[in-house]
N, C-alpha and C. Protein backbone atom coordinates (compact mmCIF):
# COMPACT_ATOMS: atom_id res chain seq x y z
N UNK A 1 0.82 -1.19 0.00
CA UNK A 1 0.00 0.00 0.00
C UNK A 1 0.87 1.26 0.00
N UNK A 2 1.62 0.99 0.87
CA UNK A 2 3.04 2.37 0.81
C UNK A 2 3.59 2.23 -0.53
N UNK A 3 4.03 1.84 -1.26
CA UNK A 3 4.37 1.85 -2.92
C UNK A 3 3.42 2.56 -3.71
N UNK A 4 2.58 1.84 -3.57
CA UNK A 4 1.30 2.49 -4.10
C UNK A 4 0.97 4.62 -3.93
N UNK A 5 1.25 3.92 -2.67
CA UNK A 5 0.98 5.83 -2.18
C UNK A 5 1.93 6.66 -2.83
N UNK A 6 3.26 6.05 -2.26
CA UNK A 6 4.55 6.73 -3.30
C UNK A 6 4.69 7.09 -4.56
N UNK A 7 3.87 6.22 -5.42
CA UNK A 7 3.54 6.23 -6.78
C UNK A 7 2.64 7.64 -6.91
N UNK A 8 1.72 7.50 -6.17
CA UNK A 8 0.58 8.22 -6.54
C UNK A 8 1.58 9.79 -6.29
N UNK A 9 2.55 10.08 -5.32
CA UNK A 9 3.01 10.76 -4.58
C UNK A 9 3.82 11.22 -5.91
N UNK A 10 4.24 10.61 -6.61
CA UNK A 10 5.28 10.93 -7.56
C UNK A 10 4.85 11.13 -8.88
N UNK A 11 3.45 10.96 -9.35
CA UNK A 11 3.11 11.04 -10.11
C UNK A 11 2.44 12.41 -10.47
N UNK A 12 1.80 12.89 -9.00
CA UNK A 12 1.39 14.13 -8.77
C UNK A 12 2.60 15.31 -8.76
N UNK A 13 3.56 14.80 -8.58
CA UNK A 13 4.36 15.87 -8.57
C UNK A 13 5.36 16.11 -10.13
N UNK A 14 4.94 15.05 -10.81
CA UNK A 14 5.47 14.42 -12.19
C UNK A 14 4.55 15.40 -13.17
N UNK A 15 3.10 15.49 -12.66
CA UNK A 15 2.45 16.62 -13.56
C UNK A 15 2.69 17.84 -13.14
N UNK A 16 2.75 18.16 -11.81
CA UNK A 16 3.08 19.06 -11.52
C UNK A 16 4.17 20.13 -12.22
N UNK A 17 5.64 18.92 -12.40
CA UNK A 17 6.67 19.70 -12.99
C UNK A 17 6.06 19.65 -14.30
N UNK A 18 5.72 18.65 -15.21
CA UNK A 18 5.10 18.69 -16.54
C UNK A 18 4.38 20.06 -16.77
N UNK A 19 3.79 20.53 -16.22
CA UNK A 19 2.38 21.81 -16.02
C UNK A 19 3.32 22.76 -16.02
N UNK A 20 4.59 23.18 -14.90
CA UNK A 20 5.42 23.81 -15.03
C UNK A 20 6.28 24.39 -16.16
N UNK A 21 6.82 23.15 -16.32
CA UNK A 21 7.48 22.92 -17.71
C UNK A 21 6.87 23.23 -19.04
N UNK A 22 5.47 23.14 -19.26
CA UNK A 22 5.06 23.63 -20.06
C UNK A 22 4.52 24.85 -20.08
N UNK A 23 4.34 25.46 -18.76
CA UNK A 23 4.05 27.21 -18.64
C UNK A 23 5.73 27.62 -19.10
N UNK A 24 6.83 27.36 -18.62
CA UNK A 24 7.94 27.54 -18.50
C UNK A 24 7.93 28.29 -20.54
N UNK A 25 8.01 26.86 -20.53
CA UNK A 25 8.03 26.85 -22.55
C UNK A 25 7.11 27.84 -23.38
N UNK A 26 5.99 28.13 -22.59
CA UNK A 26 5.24 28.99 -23.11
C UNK A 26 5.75 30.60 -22.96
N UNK A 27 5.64 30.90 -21.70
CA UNK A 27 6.98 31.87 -21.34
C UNK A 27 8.19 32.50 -22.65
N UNK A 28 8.82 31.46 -22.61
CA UNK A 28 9.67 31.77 -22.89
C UNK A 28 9.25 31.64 -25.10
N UNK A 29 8.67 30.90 -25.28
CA UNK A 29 8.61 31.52 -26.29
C UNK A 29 7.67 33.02 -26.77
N UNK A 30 6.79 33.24 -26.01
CA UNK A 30 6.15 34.57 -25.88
C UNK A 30 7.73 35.50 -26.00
N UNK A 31 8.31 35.40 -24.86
CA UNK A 31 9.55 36.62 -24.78
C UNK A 31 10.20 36.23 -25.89
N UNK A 32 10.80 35.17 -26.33
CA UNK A 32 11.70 35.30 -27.93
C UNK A 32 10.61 35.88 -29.20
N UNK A 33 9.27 35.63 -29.23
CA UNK A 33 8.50 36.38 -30.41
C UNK A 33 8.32 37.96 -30.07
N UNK A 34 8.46 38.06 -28.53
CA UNK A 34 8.46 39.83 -28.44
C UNK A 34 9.74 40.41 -28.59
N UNK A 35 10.45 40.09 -28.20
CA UNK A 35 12.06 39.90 -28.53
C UNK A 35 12.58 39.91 -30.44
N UNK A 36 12.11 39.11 -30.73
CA UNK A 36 12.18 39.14 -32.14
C UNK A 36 11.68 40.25 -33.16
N UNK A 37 10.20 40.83 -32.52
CA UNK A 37 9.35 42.03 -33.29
C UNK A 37 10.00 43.00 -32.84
N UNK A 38 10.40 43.35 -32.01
CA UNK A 38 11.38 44.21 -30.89
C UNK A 38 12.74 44.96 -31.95
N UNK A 39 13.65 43.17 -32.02
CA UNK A 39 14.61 43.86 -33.29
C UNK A 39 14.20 44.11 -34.21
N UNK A 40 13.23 43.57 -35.19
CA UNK A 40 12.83 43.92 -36.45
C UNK A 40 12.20 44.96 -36.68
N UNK A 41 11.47 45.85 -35.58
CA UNK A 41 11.21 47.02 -35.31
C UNK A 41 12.22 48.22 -35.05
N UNK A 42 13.50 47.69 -34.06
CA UNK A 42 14.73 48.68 -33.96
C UNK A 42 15.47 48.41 -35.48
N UNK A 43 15.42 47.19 -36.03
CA UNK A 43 16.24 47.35 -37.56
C UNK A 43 15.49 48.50 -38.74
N UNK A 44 14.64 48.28 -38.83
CA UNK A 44 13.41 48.95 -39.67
C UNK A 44 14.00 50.64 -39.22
N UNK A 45 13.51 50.83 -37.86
CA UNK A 45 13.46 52.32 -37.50
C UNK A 45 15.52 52.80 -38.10
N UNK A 46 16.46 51.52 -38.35
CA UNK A 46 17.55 52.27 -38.30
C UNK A 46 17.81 52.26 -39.61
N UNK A 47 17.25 51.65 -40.60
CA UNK A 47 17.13 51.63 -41.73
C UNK A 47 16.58 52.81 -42.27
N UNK A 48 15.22 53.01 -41.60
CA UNK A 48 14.88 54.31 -42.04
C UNK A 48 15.75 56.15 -41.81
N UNK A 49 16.30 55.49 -40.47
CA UNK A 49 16.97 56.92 -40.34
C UNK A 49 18.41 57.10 -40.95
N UNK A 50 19.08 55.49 -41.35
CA UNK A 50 19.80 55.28 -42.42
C UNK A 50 19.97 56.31 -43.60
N UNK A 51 18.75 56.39 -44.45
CA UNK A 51 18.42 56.73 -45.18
C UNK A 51 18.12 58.00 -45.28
N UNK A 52 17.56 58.54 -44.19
CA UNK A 52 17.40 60.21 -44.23
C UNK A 52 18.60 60.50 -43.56
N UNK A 53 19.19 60.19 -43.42
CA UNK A 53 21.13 60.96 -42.82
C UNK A 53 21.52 61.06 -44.51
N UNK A 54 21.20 59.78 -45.09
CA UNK A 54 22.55 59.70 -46.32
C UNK A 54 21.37 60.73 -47.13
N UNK A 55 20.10 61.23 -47.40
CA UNK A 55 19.71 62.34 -47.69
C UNK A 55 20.06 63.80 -47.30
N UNK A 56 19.93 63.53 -46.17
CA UNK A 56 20.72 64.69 -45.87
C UNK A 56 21.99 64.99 -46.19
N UNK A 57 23.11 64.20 -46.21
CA UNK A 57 24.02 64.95 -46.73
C UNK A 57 23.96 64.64 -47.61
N UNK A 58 23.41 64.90 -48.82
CA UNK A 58 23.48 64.72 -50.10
C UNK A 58 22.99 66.12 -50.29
N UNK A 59 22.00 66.42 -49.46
CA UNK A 59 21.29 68.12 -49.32
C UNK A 59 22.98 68.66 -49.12
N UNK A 60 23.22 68.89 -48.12
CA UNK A 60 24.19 69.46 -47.60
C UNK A 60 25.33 69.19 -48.79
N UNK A 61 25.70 68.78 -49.06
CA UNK A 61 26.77 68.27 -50.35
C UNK A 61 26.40 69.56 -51.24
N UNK A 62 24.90 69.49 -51.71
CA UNK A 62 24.29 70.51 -52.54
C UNK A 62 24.77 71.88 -52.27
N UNK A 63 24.25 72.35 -50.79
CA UNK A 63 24.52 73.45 -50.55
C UNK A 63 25.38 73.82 -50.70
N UNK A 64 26.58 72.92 -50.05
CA UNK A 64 28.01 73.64 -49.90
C UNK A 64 28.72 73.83 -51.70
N UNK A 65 27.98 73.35 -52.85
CA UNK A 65 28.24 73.25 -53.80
C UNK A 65 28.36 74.48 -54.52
N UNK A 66 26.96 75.43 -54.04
CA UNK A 66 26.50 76.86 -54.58
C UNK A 66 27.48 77.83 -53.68
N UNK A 67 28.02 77.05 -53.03
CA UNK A 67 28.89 78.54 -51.84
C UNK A 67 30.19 79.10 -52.86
């Protein structure tokens, strides 16, 4: 009967970590997909300001052209 109990004892705590383990996994892939939109959002925004710097001095190039 004590085996038995032990079993039952270990089995409950077997889902337990299972239940864990799978909040755990859930977790953590939530933070790598926010994580991920995160950079592709800071790449985007540096791309764009990329692009209006190398406009700008291309303005500025202009100006100093007419001086």
């Amino acid at each position: 009967m004590e085996s038995l109990n032990a079993e039952l004892t270990e089995l409950g705590s077997s889902d337990a970590l299972t239940r864990a383990k799978q909040h755990h996994e859930s977790v953590l892939t939530s933070m790598r997909q926010k994580y991920d939109a995160d950079i592709l959002a800071a790449n985007e925004k540096i791309d764009s300001l990329t692009k209006r710097l190398a406009e700008k001095v291309i303005y500025c190039k202009k100006l100093i052209s007419f001086l």
